[in-house]
Each structure stands twice: as structure tokens, then as C-alpha cells.
PDB file of N, CA and C in Angstrom:
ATOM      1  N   UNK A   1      75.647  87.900 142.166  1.00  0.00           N
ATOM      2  CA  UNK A   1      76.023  89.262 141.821  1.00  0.00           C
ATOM      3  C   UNK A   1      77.513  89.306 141.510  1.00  0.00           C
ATOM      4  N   UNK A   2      77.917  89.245 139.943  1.00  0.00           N
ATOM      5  CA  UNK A   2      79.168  89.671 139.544  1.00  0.00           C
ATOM      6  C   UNK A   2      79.632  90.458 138.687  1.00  0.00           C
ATOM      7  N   UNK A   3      79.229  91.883 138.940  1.00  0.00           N
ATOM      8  CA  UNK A   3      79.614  92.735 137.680  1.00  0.00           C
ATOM      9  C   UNK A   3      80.861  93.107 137.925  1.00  0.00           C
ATOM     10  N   UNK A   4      81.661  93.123 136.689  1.00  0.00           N
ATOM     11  CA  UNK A   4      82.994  93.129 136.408  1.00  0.00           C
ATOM     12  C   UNK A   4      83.530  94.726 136.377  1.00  0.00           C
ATOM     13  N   UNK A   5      85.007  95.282 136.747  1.00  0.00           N
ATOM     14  CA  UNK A   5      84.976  96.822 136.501  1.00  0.00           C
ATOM     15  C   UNK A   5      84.564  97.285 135.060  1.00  0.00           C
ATOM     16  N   UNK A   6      85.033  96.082 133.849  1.00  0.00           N
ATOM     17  CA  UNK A   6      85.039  96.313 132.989  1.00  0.00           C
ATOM     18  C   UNK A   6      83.911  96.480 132.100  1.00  0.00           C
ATOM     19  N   UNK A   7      83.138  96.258 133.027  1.00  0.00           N
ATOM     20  CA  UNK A   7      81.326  96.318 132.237  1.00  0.00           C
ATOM     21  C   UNK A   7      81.208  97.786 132.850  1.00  0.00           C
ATOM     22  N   UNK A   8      82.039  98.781 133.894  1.00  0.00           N
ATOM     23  CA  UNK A   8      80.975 100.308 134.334  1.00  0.00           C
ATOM     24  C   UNK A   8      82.352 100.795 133.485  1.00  0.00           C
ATOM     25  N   UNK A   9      82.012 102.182 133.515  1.00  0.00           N
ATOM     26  CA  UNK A   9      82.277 102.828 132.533  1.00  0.00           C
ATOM     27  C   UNK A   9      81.499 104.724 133.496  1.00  0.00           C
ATOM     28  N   UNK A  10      82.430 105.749 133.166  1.00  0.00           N
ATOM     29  CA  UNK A  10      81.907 106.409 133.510  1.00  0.00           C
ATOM     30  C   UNK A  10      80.944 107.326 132.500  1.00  0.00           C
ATOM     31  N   UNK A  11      79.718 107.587 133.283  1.00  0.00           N
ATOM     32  CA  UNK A  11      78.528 107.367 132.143  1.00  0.00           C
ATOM     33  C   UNK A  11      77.510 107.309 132.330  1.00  0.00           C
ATOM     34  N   UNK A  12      77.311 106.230 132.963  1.00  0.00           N
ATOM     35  CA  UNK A  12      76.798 104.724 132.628  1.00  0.00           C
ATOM     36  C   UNK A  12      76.034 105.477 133.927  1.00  0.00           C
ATOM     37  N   UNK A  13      74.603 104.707 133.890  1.00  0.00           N
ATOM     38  CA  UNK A  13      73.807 104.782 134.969  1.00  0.00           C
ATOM     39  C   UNK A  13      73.478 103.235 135.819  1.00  0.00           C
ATOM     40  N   UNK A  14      73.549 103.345 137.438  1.00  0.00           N
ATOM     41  CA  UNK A  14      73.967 102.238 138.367  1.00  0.00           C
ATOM     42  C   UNK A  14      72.834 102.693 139.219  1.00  0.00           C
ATOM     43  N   UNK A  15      72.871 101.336 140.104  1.00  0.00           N
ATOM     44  CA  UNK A  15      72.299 101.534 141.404  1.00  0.00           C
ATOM     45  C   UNK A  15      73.509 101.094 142.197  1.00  0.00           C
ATOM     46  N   UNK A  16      73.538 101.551 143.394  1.00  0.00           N
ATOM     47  CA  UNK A  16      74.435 101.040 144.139  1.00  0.00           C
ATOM     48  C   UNK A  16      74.215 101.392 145.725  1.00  0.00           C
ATOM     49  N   UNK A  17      74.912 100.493 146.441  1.00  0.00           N
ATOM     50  CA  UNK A  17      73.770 100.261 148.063  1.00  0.00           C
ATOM     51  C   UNK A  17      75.343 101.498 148.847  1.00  0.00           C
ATOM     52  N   UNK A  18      75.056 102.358 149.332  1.00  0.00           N
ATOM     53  CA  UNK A  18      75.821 103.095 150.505  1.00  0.00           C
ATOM     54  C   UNK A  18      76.203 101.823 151.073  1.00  0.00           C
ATOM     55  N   UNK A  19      77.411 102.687 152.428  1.00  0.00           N
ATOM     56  CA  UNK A  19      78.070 101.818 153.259  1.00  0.00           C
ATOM     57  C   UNK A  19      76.738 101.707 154.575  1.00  0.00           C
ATOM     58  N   UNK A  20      76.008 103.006 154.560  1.00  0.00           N
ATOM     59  CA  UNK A  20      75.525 103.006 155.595  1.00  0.00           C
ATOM     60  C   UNK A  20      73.944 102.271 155.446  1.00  0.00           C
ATOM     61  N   UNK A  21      74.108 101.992 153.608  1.00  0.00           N
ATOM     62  CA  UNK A  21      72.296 101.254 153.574  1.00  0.00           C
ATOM     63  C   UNK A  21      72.851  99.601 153.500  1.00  0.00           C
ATOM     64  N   UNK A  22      73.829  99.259 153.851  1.00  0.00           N
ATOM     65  CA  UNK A  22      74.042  98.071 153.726  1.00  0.00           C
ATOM     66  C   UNK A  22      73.474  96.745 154.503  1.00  0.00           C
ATOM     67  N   UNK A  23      72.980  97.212 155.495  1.00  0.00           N
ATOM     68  CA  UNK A  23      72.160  96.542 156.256  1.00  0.00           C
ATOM     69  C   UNK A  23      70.837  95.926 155.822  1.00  0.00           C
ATOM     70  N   UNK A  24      70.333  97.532 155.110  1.00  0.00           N
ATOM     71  CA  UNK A  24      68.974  97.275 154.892  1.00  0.00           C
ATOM     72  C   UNK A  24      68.879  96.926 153.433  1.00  0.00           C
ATOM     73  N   UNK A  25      69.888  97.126 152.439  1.00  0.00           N
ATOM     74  CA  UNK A  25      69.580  96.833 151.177  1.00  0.00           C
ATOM     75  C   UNK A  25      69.201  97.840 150.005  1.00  0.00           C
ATOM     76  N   UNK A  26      69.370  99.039 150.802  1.00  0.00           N
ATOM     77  CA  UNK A  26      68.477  99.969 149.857  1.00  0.00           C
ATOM     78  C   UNK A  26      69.089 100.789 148.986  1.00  0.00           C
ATOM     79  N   UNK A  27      69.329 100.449 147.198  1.00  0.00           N
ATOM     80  CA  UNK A  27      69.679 100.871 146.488  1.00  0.00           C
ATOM     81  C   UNK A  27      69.445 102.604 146.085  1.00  0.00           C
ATOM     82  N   UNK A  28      70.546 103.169 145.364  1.00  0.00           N
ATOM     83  CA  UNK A  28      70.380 104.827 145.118  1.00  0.00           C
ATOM     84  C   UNK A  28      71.092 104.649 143.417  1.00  0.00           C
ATOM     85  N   UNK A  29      70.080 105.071 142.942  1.00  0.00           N
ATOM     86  CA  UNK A  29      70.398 105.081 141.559  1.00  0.00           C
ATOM     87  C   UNK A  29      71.603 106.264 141.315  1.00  0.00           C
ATOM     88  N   UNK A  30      72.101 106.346 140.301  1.00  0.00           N
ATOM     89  CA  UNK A  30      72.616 107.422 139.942  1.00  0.00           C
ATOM     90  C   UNK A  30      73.804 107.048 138.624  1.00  0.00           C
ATOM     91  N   UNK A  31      74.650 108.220 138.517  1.00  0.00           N
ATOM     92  CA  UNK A  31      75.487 108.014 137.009  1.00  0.00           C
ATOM     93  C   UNK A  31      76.544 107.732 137.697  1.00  0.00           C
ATOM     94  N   UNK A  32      77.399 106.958 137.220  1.00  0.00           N
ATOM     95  CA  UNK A  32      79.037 106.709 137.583  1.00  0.00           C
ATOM     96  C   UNK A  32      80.375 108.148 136.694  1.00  0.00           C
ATOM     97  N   UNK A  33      80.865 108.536 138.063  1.00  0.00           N
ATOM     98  CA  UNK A  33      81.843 109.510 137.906  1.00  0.00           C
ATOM     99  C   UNK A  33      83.046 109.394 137.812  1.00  0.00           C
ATOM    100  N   UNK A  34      83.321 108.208 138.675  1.00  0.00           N
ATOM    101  CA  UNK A  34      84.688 107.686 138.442  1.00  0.00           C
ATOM    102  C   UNK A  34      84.414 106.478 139.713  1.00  0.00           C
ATOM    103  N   UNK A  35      85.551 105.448 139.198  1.00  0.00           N
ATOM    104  CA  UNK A  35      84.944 103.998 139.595  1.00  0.00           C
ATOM    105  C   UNK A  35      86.638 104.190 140.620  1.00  0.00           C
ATOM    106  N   UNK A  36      86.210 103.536 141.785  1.00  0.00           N
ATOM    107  CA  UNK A  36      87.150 103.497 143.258  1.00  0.00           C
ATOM    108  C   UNK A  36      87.977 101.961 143.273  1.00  0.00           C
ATOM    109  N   UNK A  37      87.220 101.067 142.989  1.00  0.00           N
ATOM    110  CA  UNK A  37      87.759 100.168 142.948  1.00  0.00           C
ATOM    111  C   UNK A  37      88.838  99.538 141.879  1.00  0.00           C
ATOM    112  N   UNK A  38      90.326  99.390 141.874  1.00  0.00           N
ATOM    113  CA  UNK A  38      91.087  98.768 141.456  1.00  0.00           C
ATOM    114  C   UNK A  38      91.002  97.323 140.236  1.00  0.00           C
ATOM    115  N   UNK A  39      90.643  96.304 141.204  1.00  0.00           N
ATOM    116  CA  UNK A  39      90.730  95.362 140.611  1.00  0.00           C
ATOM    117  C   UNK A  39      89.792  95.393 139.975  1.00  0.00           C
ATOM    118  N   UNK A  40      89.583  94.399 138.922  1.00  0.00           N
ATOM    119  CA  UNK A  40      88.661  94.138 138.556  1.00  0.00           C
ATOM    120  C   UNK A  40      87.341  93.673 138.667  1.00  0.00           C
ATOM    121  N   UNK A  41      87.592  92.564 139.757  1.00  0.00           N
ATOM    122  CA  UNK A  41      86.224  92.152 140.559  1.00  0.00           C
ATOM    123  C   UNK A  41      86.461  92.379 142.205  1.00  0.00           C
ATOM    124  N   UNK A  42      85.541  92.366 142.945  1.00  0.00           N
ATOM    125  CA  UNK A  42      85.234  92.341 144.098  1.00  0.00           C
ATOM    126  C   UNK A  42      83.852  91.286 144.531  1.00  0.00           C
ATOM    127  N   UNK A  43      84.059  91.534 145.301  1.00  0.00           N
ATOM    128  CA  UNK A  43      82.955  90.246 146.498  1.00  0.00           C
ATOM    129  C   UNK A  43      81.778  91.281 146.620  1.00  0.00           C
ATOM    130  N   UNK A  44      82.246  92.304 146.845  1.00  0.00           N
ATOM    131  CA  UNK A  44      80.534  93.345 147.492  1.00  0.00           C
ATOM    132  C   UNK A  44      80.317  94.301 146.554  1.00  0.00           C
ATOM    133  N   UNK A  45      80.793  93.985 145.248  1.00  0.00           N
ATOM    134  CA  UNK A  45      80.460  94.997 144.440  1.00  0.00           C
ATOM    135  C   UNK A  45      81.577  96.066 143.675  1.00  0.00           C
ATOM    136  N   UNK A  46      82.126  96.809 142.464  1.00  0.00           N
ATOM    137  CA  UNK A  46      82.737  97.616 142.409  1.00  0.00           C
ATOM    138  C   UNK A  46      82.400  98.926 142.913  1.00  0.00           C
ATOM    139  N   UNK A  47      82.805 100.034 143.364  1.00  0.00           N
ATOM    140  CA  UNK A  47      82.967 100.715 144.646  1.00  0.00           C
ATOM    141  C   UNK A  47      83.305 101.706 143.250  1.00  0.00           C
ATOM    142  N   UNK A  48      81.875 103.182 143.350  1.00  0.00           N
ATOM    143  CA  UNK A  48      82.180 104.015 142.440  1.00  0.00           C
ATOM    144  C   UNK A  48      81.942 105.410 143.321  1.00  0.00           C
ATOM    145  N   UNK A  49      82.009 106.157 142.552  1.00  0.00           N
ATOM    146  CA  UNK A  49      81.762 107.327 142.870  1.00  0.00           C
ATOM    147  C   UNK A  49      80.479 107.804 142.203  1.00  0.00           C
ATOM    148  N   UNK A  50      79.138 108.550 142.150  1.00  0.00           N
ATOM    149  CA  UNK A  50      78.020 109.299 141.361  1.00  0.00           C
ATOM    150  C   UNK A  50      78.254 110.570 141.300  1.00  0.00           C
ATOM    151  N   UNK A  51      77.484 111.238 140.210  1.00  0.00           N
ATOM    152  CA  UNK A  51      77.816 112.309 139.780  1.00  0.00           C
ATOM    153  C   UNK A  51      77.611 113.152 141.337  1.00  0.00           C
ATOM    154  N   UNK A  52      76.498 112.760 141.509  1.00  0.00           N
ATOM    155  CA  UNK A  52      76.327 113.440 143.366  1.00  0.00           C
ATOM    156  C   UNK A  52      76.827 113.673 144.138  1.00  0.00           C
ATOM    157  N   UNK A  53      78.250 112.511 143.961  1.00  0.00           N
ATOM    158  CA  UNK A  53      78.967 112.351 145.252  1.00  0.00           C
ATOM    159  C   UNK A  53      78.872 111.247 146.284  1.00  0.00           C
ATOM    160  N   UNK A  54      78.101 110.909 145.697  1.00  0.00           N
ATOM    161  CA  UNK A  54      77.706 109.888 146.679  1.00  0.00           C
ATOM    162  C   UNK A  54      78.521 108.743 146.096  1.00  0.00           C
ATOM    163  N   UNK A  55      79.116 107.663 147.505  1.00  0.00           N
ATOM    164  CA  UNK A  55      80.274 106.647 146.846  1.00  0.00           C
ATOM    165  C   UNK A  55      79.749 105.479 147.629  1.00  0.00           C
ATOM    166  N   UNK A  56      79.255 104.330 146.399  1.00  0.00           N
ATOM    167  CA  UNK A  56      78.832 102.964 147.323  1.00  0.00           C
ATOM    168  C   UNK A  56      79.084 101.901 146.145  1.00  0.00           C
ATOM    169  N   UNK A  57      78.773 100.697 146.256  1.00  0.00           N
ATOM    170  CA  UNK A  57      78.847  99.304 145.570  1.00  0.00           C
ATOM    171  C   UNK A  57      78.180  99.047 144.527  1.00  0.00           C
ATOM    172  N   UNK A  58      78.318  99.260 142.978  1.00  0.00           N
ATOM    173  CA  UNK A  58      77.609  98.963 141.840  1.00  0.00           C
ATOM    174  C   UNK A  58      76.634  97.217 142.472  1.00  0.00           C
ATOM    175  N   UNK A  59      75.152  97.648 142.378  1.00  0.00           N
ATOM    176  CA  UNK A  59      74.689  96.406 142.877  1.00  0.00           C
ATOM    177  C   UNK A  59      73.657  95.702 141.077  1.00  0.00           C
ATOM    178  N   UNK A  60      73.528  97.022 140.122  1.00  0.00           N
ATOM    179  CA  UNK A  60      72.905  96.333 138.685  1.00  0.00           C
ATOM    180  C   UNK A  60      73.491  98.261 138.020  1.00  0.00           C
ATOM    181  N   UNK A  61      73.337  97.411 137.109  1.00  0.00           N
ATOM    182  CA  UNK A  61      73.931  98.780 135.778  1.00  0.00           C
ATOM    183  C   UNK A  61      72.433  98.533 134.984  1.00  0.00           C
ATOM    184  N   UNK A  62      72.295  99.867 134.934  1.00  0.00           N
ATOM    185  CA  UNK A  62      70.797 100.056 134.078  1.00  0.00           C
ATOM    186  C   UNK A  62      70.843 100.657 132.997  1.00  0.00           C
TER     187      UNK A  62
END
């Protein structure tokens, strides 16, 4: 798993795992609102925000 910041885009529809589903794995789809993470890559994922509100780890871009 290495998606780059430069592949999300706000837009773009993601899955991405919460801090609190991280245990279990369990992805939450949604649109990217604005992306949290800095660098360009990370180890656990780039770290976005969804239109929802909801803020966790790009785990596939759909």
C-alpha cells in the first residue's frame, strides 16, 4: 500500500480506515475534502478529511 498525496485530489472518491477502525480494518468510503497530510508519502496512508467529516487514512482511491 503506497498511494502518493499526489494521486488524491479533492474530489476524488476514497476509502479510508478511521483511527478508531484500525484494529479491525474496516474501510468508510467517501469524497476527499481536503487532504491532512503534508508530505507526500506516509507509512499508514495519506490522512484526509471527507466531505462528512470524517478524517482517516486513504487505504484505495476509487
Amino acid at each position: 500500500m503506497s498511494i502518493t498525496r499526489d494521486k488524491i485530489s479533492p474530489g476524488i472518491t476514497v476509502d479510508i480506515v478511521q483511527k478508531q477502525d484500525q484494529s479491525s480494518g474496516k474501510l468508510t468510503q467517501g469524497v476527499v475534502k481536503r487532504i491532512l497530510t503534508s508530505s507526500n508519502f506516509h507509512p499508514h496512508g495519506i490522512k484526509v478529511e471527507l466531505e462528512s467529516g470524517k478524517i482517516g487514512r486513504v487505504q484505495n482511491i476509487i
